[in-house]
Protein backbone atom coordinates (compact mmCIF):
# COMPACT_ATOMS: atom_id res chain seq x y z
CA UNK A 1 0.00 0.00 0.00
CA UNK A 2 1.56 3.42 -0.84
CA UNK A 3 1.79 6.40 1.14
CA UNK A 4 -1.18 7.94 0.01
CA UNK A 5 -3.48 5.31 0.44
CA UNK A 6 -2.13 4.51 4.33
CA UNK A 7 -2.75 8.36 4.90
CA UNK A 8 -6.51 8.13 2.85
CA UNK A 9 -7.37 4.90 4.69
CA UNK A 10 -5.84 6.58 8.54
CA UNK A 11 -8.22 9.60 7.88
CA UNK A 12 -11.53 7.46 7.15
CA UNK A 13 -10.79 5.39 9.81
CA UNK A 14 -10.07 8.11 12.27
CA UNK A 15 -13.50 9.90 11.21
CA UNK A 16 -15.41 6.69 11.17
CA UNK A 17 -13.70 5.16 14.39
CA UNK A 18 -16.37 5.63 17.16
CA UNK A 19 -19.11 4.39 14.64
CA UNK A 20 -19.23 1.22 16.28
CA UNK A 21 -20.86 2.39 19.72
CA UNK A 22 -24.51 2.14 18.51
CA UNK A 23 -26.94 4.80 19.42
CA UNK A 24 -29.77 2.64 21.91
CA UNK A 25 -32.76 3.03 19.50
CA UNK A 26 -35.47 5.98 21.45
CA UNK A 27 -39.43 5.16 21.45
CA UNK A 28 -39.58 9.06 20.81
CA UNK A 29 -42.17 11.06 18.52
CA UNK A 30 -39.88 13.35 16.31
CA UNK A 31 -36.77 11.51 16.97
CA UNK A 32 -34.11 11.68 14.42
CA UNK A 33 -32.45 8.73 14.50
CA UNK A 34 -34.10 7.74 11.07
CA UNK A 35 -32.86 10.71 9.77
CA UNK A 36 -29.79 11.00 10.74
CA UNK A 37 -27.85 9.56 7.30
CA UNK A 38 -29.58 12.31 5.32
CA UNK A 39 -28.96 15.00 8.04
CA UNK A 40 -25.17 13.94 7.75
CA UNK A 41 -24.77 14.72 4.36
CA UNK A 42 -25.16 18.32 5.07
CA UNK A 43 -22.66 18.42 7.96
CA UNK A 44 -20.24 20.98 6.47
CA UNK A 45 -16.48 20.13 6.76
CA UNK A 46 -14.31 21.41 9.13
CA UNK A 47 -16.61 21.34 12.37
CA UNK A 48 -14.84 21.23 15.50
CA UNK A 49 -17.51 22.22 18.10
CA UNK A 50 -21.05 21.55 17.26
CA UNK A 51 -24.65 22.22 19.12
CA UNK A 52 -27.50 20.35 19.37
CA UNK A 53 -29.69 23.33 20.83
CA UNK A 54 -33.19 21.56 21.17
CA UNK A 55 -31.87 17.78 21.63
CA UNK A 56 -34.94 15.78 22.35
CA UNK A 57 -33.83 11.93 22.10
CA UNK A 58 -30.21 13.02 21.58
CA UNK A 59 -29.81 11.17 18.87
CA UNK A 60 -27.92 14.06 16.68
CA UNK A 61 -25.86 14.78 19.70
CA UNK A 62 -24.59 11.31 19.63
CA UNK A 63 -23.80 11.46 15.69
CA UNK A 64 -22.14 14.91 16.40
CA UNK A 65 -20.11 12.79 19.07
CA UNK A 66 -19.33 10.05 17.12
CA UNK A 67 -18.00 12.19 14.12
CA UNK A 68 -15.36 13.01 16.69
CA UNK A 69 -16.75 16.61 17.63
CA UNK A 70 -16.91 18.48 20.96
CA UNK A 71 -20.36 18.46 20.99
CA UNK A 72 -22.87 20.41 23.01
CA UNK A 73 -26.15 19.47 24.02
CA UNK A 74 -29.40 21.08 25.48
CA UNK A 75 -32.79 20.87 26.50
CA UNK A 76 -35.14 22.23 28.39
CA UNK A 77 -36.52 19.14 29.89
CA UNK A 78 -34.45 17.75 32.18
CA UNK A 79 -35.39 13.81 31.58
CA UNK A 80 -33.86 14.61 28.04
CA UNK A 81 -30.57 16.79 29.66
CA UNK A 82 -30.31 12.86 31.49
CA UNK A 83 -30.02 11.21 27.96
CA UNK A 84 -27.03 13.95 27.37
CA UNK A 85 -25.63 13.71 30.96
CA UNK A 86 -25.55 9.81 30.31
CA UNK A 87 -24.41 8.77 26.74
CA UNK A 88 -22.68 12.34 25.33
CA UNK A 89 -21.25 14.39 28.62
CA UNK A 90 -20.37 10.47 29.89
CA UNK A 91 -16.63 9.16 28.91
CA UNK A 92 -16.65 5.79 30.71
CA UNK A 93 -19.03 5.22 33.26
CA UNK A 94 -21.41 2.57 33.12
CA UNK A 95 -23.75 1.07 35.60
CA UNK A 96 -22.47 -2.43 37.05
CA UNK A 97 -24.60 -5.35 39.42
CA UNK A 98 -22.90 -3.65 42.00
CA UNK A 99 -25.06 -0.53 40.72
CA UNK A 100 -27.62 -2.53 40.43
CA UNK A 101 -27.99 -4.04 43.95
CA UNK A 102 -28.14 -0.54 45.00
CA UNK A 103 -30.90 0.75 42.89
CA UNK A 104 -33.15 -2.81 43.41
CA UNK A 105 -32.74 -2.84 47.52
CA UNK A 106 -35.56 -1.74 49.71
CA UNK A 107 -35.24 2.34 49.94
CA UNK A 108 -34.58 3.18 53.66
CA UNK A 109 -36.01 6.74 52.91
CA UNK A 110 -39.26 4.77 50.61
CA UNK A 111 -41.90 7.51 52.79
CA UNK A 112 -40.09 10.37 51.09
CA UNK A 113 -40.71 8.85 47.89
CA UNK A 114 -44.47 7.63 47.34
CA UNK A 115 -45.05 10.16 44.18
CA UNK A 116 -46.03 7.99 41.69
CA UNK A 117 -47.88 5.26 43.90
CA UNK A 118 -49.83 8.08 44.79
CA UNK A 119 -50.53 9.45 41.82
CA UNK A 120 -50.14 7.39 38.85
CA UNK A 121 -51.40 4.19 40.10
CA UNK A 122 -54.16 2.87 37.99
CA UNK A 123 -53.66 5.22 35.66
CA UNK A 124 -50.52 4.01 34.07
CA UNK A 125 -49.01 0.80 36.44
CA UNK A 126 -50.37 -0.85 38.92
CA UNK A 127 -49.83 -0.34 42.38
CA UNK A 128 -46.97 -2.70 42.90
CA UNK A 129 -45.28 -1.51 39.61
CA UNK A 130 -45.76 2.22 40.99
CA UNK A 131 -44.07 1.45 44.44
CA UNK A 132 -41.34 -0.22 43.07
CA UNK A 133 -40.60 2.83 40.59
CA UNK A 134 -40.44 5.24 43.50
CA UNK A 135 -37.91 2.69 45.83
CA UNK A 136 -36.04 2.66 42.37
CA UNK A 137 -36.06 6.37 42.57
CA UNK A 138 -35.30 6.80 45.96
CA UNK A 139 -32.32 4.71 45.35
CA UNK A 140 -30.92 6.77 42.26
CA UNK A 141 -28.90 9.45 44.64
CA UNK A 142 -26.89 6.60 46.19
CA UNK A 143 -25.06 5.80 42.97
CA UNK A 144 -21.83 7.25 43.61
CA UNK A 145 -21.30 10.16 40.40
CA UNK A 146 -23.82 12.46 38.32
CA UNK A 147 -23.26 10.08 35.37
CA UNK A 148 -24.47 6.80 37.03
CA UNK A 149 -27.04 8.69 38.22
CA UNK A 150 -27.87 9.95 34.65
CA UNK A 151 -27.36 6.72 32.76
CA UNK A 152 -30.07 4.98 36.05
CA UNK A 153 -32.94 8.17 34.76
CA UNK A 154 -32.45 7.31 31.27
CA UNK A 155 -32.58 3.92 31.21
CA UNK A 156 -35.71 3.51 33.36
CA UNK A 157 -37.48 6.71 31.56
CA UNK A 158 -36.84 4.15 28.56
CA UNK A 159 -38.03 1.27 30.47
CA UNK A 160 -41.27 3.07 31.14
CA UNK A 161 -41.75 4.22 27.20
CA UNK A 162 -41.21 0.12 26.43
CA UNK A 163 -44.06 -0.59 28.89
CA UNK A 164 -46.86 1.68 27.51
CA UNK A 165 -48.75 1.45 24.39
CA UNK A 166 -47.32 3.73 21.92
CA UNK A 167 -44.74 4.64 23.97
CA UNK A 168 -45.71 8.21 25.52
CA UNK A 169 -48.38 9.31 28.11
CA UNK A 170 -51.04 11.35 26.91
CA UNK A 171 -53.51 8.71 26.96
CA UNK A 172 -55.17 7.03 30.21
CA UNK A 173 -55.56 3.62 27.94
CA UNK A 174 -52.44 1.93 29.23
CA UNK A 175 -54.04 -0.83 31.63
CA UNK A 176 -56.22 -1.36 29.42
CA UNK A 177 -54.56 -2.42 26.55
CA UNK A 178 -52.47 -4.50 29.36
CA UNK A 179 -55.64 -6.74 29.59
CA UNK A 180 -55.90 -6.78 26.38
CA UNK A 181 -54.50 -10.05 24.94
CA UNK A 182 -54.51 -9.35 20.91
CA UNK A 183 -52.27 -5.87 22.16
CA UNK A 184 -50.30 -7.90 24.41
CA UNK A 185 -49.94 -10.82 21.71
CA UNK A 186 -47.88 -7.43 19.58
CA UNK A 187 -45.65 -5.99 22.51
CA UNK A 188 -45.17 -8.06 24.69
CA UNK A 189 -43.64 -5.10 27.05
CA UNK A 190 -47.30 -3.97 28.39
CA UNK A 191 -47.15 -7.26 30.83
CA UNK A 192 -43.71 -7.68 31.59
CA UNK A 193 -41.94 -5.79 34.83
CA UNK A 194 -40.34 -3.05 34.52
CA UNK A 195 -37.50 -4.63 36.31
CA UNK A 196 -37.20 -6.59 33.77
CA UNK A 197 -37.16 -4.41 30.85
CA UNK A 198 -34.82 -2.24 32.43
CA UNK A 199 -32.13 -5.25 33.47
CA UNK A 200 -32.58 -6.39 29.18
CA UNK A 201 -32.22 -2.70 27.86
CA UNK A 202 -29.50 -1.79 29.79
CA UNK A 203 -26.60 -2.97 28.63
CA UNK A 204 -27.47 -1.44 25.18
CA UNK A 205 -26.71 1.77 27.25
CA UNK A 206 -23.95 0.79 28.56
CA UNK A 207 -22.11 -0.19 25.55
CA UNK A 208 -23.21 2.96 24.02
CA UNK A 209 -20.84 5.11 26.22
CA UNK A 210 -17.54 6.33 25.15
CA UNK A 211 -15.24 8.65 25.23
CA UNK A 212 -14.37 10.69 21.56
CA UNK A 213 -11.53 12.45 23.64
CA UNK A 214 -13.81 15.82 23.73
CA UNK A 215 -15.16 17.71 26.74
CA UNK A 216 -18.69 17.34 25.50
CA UNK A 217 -21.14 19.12 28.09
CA UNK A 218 -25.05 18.58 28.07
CA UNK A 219 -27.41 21.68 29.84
CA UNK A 220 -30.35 22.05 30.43
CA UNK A 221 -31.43 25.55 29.93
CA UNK A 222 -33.22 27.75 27.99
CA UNK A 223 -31.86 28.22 24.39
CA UNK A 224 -31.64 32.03 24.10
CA UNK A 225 -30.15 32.41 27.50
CA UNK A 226 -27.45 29.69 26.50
CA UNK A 227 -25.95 30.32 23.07
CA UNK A 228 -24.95 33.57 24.02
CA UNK A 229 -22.44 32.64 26.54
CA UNK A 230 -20.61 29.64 24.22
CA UNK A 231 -17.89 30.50 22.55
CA UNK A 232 -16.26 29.32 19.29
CA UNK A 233 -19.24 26.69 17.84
CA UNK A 234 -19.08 25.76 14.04
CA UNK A 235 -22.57 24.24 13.86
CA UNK A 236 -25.57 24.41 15.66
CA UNK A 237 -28.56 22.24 14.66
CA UNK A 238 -31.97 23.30 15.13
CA UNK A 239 -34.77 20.60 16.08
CA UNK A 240 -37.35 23.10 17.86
CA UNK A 241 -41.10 22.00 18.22
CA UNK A 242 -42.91 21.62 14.99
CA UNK A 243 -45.42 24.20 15.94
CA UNK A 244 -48.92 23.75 15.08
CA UNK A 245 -47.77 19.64 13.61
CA UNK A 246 -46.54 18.05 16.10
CA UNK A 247 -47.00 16.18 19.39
CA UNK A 248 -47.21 18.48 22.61
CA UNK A 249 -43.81 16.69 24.35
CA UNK A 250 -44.64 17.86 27.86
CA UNK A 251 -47.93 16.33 27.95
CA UNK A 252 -46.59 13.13 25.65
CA UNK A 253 -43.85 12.59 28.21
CA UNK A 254 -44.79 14.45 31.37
CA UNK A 255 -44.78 11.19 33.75
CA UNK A 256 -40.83 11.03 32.75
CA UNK A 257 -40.24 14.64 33.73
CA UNK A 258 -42.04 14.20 37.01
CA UNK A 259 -40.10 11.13 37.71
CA UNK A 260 -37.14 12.86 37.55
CA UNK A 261 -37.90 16.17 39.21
CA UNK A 262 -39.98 14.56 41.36
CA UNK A 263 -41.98 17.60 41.67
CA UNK A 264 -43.20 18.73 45.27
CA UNK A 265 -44.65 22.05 44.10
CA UNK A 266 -46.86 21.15 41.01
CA UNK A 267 -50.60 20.43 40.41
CA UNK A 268 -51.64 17.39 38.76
CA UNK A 269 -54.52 17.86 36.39
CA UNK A 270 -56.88 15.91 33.56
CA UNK A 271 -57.14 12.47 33.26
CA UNK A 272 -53.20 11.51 32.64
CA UNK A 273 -52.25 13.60 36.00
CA UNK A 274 -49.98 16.01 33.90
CA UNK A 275 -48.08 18.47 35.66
CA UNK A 276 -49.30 22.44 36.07
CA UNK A 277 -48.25 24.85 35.29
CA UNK A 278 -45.76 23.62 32.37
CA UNK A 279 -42.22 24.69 31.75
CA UNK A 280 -42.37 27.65 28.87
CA UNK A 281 -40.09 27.29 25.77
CA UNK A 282 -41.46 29.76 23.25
CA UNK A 283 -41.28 27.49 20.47
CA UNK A 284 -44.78 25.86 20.57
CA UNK A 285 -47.13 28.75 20.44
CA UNK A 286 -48.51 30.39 17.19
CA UNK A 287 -48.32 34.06 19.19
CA UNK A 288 -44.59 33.67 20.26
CA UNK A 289 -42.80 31.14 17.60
CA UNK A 290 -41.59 34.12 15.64
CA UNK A 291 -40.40 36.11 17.42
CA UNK A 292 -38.85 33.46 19.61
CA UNK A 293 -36.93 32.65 16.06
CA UNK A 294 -35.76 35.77 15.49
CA UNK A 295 -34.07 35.72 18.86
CA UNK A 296 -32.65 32.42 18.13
CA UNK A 297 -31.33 33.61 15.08
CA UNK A 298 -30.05 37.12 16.54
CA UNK A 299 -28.07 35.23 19.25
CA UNK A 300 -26.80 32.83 16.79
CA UNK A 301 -24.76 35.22 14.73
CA UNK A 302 -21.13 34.33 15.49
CA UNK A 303 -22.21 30.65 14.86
CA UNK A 304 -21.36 30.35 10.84
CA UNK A 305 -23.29 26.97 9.98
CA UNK A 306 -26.75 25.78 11.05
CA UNK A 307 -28.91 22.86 10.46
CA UNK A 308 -32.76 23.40 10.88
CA UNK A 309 -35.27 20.79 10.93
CA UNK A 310 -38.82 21.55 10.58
CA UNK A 311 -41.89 20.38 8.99
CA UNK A 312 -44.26 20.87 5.88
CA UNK A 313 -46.95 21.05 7.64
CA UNK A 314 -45.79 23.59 10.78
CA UNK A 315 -46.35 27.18 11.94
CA UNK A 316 -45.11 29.03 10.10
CA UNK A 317 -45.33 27.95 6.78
CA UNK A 318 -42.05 26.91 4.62
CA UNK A 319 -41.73 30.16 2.43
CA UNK A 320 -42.40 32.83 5.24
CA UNK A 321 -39.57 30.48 7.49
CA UNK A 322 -37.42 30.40 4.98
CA UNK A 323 -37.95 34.51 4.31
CA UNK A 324 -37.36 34.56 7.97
CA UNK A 325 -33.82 32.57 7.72
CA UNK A 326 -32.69 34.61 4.91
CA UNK A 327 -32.30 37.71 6.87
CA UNK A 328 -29.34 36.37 8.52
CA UNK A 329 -28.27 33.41 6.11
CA UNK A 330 -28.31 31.82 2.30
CA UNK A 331 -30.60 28.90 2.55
CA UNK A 332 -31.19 26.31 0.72
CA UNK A 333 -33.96 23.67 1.29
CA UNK A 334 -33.84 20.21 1.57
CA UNK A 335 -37.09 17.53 1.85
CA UNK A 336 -37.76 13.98 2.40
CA UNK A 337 -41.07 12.25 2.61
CA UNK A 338 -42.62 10.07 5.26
CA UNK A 339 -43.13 6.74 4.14
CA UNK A 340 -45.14 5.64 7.00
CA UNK A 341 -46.53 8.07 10.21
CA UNK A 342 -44.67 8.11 13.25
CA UNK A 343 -47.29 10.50 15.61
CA UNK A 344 -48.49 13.81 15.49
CA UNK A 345 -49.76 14.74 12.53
CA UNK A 346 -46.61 16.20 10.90
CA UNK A 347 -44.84 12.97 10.79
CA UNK A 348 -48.43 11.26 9.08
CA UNK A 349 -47.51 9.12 5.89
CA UNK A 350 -46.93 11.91 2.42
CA UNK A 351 -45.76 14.90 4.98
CA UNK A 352 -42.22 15.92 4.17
CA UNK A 353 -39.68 16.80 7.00
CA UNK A 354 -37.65 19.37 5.75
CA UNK A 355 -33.92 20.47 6.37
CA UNK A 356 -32.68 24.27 5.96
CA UNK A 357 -28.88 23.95 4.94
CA UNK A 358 -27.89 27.75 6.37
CA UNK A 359 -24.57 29.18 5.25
CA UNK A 360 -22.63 32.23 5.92
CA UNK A 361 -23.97 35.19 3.40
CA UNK A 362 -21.34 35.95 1.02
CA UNK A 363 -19.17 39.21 2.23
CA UNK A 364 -18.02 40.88 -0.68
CA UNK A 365 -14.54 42.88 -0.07
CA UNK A 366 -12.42 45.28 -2.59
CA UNK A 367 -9.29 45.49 -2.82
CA UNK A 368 -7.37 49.30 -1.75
CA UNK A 369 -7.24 49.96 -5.18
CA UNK A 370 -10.70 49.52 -6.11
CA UNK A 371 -11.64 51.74 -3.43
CA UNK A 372 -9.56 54.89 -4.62
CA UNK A 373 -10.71 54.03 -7.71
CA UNK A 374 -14.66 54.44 -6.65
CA UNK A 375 -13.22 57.34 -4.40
CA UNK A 376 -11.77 59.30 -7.88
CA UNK A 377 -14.83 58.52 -9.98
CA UNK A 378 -17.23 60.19 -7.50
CA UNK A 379 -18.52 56.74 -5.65
């Protein structure tokens, strides 16, 4: 082999060298993961530092991190900041039956922790099923480092998702498709303990973790109040709510944000006990979207390269967003088509998810002598 092709054959292999962790697949409406061979394609070259600003599922971050960047991760619900905390901030640390023992054993604080017994049982688990997910949370703080302690949230939020017909919370039919043996016959998961599912699922997790020899940090803040205080990012990507087409996340997956807040100070409301009031992003309301963009975009600036995914069928409409881009960068517009629906109806079978590939606008510059020459003819 000459030189040339050593050197060739060192570089792929040094940009495809972490491809062999496997991203655990999410039960998530929206996620990327499906996307995320089309979304590569229109990773510019050159990224060092990249941001995942609205990171859902995290399954962008983790392409970011396998491609070798520092990668950056929010969101602004904290059961997703867990996912980052656990499989992109994470270099090493996995959860071991040592772990395990810990998290199973009988809570010696249990009274502190009766939240979901109390006020999820027969809506989504029974009561033995409920009890045993507040000892397991109880347990969570004795794991000796933040990452454990991430990795333990993550994989039981999972564990819960497996459990529940279609995989989210905003419907009070779980125990009863339990019962029901044609649904149970399909997914086995709505009858099996969540001990269980968590103990099989886990060491996917675990063998997802590595270290890309980056400082890669997860937060969990708000979005505008964050990118202003990084420095030096090549590439942010964009997933915000689909406004107006998509699934409303806090009430789809509010039982996995109370678990891990474990709210004391919030009201439980409607059938599926959903917590009140609701954390405030900006991005999911007709009267603030825009204006929430144009923020986004105005504290973006020193970032050169972005990646936006949106929707055909979301507020606002594809022209007037991509007017709205073009203030601040050339755009160009990519689509692909749902084959088959994956929730909400902006992911139904025909819609098209749609990419923005943002550059840098072209800054023209003349040379000294062009300028005394505009200067002399009157310019």
């Amino acid at each position: 082999m000459s030189q040339i092709n050593k050197e060739i054959g060192l570089m792929l292999f040094e940009e495809y060298q972490y491809f062999n962790y496997q991203f655990p697949e999410p039960q998530y409406l929206g996620a990327k993961h499906t996307f995320l061979p089309w979304i590569n394609q229109y990773i510019p070259n050159n990224v060092n530092t990249a941001i995942d600003a609205f990171a859902g599922s995290q399954s962008v971050s983790f392409l970011f991190k396998q491609l070798g960047f520092k990668t950056l991760t929010n969101d602004f619900l904290n059961f997703n900041n867990q996912i980052g905390l656990s499989l992109i901030e994470n270099k090493k640390e996995i959860l071991t039956q040592n772990d395990l023992k810990l998290l199973f054993q009988p809570a010696q604080n249990k009274q502190d922790f009766e939240l979901i017994e109390n006020t999820f049982t027969d809506i989504f688990f029974e009561k033995s099923e409920a009890q045993f997910l507040d000892n397991f949370r109880a347990n969570i703080s004795l794991l000796d480092n933040s990452y454990k302690q991430a990795l333990a949230f993550t994989v039981m939020n999972r564990s819960m998702t497996r459990k529940i017909t279609m995989g989210h919370f905003g419907h009070t039919q779980a125990l009863v498709y339990a019962n029901d043996p044609e649904r149970v016959k399909r997914n086995r998961s709505l009858v099996r303990p969540l001990r269980e599912i968590f103990e099989e699922i886990l060491p996917k997790y675990n063998k997802a973790i590595f270290d890309n020899k980056r400082d890669n940090k997860s937060y969990h803040q708000n979005v505008l109040n964050l990118i202003p205080t990084l420095k030096k990012v090549d590439l942010a990507y964009f997933d915000p709510p689909y406004c107006d087409s998509h699934a409303d996340y806090q009430g789809f997956y509010h039982l996995l944000e109370t678990y891990t807040e474990y709210w004391k100070d919030k009201e439980f409301v409607n059938g599926i006990k959903r917590y009140e009031p609701q954390r405030f992003s900006g991005f999911d309301k007709k009267r603030d979207v825009i204006a929430s963009f144009e923020k986004l975009f105005e504290v973006s600036e020193e970032i050169p390269h972005w990646l936006i995914s949106y929707n055909n069928r979301s507020y606002p409409g594809i022209e007037e967003f991509e007017k709205l881009i073009s203030k601040y960068r050339t755009v160009k517009v990519e689509a692909k088509t749902y084959q088959n629906g994956r929730g909400g109806k902006g992911s139904v079978a025909g819609s098209q998810e749609i990419l923005f590939v943002c550059k840098p606008k072209k800054i023209h510059f003349i040379s000294l002598k062009q300028e005394e020459h505009l200067v002399n003819e009157g310019f």
